[in-house]
Protein backbone atom coordinates (compact mmCIF):
# COMPACT_ATOMS: atom_id res chain seq x y z
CA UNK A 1 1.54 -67.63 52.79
CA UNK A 2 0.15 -70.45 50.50
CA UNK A 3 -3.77 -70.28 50.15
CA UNK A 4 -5.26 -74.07 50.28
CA UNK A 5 -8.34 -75.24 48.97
CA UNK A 6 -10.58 -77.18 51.08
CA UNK A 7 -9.68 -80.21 49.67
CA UNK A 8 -6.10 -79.63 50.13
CA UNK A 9 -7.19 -78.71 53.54
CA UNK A 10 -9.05 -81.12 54.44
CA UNK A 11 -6.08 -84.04 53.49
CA UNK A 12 -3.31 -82.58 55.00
CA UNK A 13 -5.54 -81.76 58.62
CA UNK A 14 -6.36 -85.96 58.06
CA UNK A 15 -2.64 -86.66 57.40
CA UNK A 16 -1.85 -84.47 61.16
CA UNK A 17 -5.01 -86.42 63.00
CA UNK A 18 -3.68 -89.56 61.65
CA UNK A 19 0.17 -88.83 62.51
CA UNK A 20 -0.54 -87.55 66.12
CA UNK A 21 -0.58 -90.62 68.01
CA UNK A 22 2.59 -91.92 66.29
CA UNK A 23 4.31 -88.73 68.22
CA UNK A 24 2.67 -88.79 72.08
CA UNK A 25 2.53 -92.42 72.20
CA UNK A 26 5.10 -94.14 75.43
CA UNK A 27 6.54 -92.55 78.24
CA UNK A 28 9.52 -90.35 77.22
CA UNK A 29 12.92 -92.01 77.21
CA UNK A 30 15.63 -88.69 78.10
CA UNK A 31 18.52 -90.98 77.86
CA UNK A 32 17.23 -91.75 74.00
CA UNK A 33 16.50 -88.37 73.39
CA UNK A 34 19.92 -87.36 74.89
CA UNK A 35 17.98 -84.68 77.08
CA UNK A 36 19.95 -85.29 80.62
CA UNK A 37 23.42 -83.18 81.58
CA UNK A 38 25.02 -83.19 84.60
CA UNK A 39 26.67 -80.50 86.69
CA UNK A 40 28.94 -81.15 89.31
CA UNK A 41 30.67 -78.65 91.97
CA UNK A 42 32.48 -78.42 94.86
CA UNK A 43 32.35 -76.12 97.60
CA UNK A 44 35.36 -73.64 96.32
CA UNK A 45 33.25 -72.84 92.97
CA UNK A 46 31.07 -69.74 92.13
CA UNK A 47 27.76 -71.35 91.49
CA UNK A 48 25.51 -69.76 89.27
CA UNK A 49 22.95 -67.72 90.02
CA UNK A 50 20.12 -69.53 89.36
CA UNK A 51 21.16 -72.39 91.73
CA UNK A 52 20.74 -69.90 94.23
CA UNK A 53 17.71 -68.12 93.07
CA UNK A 54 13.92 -69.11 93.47
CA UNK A 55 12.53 -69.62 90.07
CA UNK A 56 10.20 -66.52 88.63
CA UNK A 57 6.64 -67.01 87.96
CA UNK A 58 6.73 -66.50 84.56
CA UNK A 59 8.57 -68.11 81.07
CA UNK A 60 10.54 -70.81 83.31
CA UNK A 61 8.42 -73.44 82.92
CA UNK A 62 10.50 -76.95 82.81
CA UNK A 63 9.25 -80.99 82.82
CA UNK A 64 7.56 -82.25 85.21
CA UNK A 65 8.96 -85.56 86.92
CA UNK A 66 6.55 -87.37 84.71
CA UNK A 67 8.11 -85.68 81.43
CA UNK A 68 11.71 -85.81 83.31
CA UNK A 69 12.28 -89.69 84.83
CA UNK A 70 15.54 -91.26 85.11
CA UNK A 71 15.05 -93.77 87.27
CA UNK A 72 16.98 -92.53 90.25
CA UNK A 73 15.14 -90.81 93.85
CA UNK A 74 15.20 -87.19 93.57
CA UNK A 75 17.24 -86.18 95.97
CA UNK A 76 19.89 -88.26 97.36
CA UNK A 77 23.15 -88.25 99.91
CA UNK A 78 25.40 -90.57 98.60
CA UNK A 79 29.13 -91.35 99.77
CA UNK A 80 31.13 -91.41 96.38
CA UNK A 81 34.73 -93.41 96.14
CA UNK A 82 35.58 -91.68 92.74
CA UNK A 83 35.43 -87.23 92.33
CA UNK A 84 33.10 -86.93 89.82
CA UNK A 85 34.96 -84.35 88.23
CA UNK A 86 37.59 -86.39 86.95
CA UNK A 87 34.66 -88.97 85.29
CA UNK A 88 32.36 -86.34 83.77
CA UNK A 89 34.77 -83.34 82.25
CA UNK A 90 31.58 -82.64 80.01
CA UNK A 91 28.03 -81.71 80.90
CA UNK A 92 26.98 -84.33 78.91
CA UNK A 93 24.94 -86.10 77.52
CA UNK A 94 24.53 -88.17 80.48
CA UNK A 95 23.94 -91.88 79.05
CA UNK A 96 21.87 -94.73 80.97
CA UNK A 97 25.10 -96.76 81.34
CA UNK A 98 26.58 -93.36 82.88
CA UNK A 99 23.67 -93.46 85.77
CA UNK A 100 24.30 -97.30 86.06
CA UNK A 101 27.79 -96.66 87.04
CA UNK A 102 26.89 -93.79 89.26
CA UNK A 103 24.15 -95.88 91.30
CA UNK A 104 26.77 -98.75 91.66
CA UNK A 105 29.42 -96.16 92.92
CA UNK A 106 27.36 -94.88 95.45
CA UNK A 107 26.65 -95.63 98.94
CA UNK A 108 23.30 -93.87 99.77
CA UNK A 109 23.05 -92.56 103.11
CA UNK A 110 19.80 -90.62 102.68
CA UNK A 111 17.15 -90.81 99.64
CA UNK A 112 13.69 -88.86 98.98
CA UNK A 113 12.24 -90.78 95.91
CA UNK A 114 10.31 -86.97 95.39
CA UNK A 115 11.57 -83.65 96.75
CA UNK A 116 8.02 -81.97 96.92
CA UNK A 117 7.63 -80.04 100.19
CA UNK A 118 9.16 -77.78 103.13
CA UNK A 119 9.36 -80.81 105.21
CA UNK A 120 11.40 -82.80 102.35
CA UNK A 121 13.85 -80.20 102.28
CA UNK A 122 13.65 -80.11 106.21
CA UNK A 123 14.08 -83.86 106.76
CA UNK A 124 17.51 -83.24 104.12
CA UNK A 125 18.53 -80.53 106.66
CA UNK A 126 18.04 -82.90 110.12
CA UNK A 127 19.61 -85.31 108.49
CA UNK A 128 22.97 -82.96 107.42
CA UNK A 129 23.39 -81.73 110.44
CA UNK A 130 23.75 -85.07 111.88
CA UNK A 131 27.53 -86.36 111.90
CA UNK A 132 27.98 -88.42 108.81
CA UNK A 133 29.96 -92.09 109.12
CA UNK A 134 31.62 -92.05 105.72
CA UNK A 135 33.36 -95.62 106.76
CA UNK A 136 34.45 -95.59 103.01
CA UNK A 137 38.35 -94.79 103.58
CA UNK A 138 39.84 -90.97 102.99
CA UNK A 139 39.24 -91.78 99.69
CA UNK A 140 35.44 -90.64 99.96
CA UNK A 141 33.47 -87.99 98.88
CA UNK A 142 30.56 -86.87 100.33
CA UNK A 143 27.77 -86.20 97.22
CA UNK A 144 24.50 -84.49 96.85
CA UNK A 145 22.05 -85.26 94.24
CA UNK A 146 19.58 -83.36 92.84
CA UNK A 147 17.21 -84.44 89.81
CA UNK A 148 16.27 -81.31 88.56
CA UNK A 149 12.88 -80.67 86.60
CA UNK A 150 9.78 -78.22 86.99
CA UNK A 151 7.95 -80.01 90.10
CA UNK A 152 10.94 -79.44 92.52
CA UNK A 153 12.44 -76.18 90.83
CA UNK A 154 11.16 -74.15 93.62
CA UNK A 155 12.83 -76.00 96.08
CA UNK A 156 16.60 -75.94 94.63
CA UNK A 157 17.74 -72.65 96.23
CA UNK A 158 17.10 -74.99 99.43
CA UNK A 159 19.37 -77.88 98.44
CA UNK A 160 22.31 -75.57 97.30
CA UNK A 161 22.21 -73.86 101.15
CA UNK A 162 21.66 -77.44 103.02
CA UNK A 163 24.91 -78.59 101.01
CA UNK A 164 26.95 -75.63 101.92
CA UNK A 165 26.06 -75.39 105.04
CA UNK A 166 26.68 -79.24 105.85
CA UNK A 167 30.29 -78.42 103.57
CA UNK A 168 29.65 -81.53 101.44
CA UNK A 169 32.65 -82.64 99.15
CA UNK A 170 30.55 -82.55 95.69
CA UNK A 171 27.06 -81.39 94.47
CA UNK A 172 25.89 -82.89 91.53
CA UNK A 173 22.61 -81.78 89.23
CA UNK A 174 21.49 -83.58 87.13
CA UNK A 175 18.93 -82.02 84.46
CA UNK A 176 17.12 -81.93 80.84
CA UNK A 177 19.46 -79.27 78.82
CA UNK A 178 16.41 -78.16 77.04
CA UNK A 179 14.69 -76.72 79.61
CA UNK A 180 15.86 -73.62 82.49
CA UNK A 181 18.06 -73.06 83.90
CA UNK A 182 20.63 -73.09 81.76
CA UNK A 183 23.54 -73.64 83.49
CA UNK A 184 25.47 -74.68 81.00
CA UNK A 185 25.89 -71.35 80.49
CA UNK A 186 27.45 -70.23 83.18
CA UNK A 187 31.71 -70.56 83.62
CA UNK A 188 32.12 -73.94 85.21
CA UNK A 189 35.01 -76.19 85.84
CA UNK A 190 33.33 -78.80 83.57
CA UNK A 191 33.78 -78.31 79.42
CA UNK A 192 30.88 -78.08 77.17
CA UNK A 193 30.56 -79.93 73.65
CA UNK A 194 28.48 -79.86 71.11
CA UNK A 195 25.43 -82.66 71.62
């Protein structure tokens, strides 16, 4: 380790201070940063495990909606003409024209700008279990999405029963790769690349 004087100290703690708004300044931009992956499935695929497990207390700490903002609702129930298998064979990056496309594509039937409580994941539930009017043509798929970050981690488990259990055609999570779970990990039907 490299002993400083104070001097040398003292001018490379004033080069830090004076860097360090430079580097928090601005809302974070994940699309710039290349920080958002998607994960689609269907209901024939193994999911991994920790879309089906609550998160631990402990060393799975991930953004906060605030750190994590795309600009789409949280959760949504969207009728799809397109699988989105065939347009996303990789996990990503997800670009901003990407979501563009995908908001234009959709026809929302249900939307929760935040996913935050029992009763959000509730109201998701009600609303499953009524019959859905796809009025799209055979050609439409039935999609749930989930913006995944640390504020609504808890409630994933949740989502991933309410779409099995309504036997939706596609569930689709999008998520910053940096940050658990990591499911790109995990044998999927989608290809990873390097980023």
């Amino acid at each position: 380790m490299e002993t400083l004087t104070r001097r040398a100290y003292l001018r490379r703690l004033a080069l830090v201070l004076a860097a360090a708004p430079l580097g928090g300044c601005g809302k974070r931009d994940p699309f710039a940063e290349r920080c958002v992956c998607i994960h689609i499935f269907e209901p024939g695929d193994r999911l991994p495990p920790p879309l089906l497990e609550p998160p631990r207390r402990r060393g799975q700490s991930s953004p906060s909606r605030h750190d994590f903002d795309i600009g789409l609702p949280e959760l949504l129930v969207c009728v799809m003409p397109v699988r989105l298998l065939d347009v996303h064979r990789y996990f990503g990056p997800v670009t901003r024209g990407h979501r563009d496309d995908l908001e234009r594509a959709a026809s929302l039937r249900f939307v929760r700008a935040t996913l935050r409580s029992a009763e959000d994941l509730e109201a998701l539930r009600a609303f499953l279990r009524r019959p859905l009017a796809v009025g799209e043509g055979r050609a439409a798929l039935t999609t749930l999405i989930l913006t995944l970050h640390g504020d609504n981690r808890r409630w994933l488990p949740g989502v991933v029963e309410a779409w099995r259990e309504a036997r939706l055609d596609q569930l689709v999570i999008l998520k910053d790769p940096t940050t658990p779970p990591w499911l790109c990990e995990f044998p999927a039907r989608q290809l990873n690349r390097p980023w």
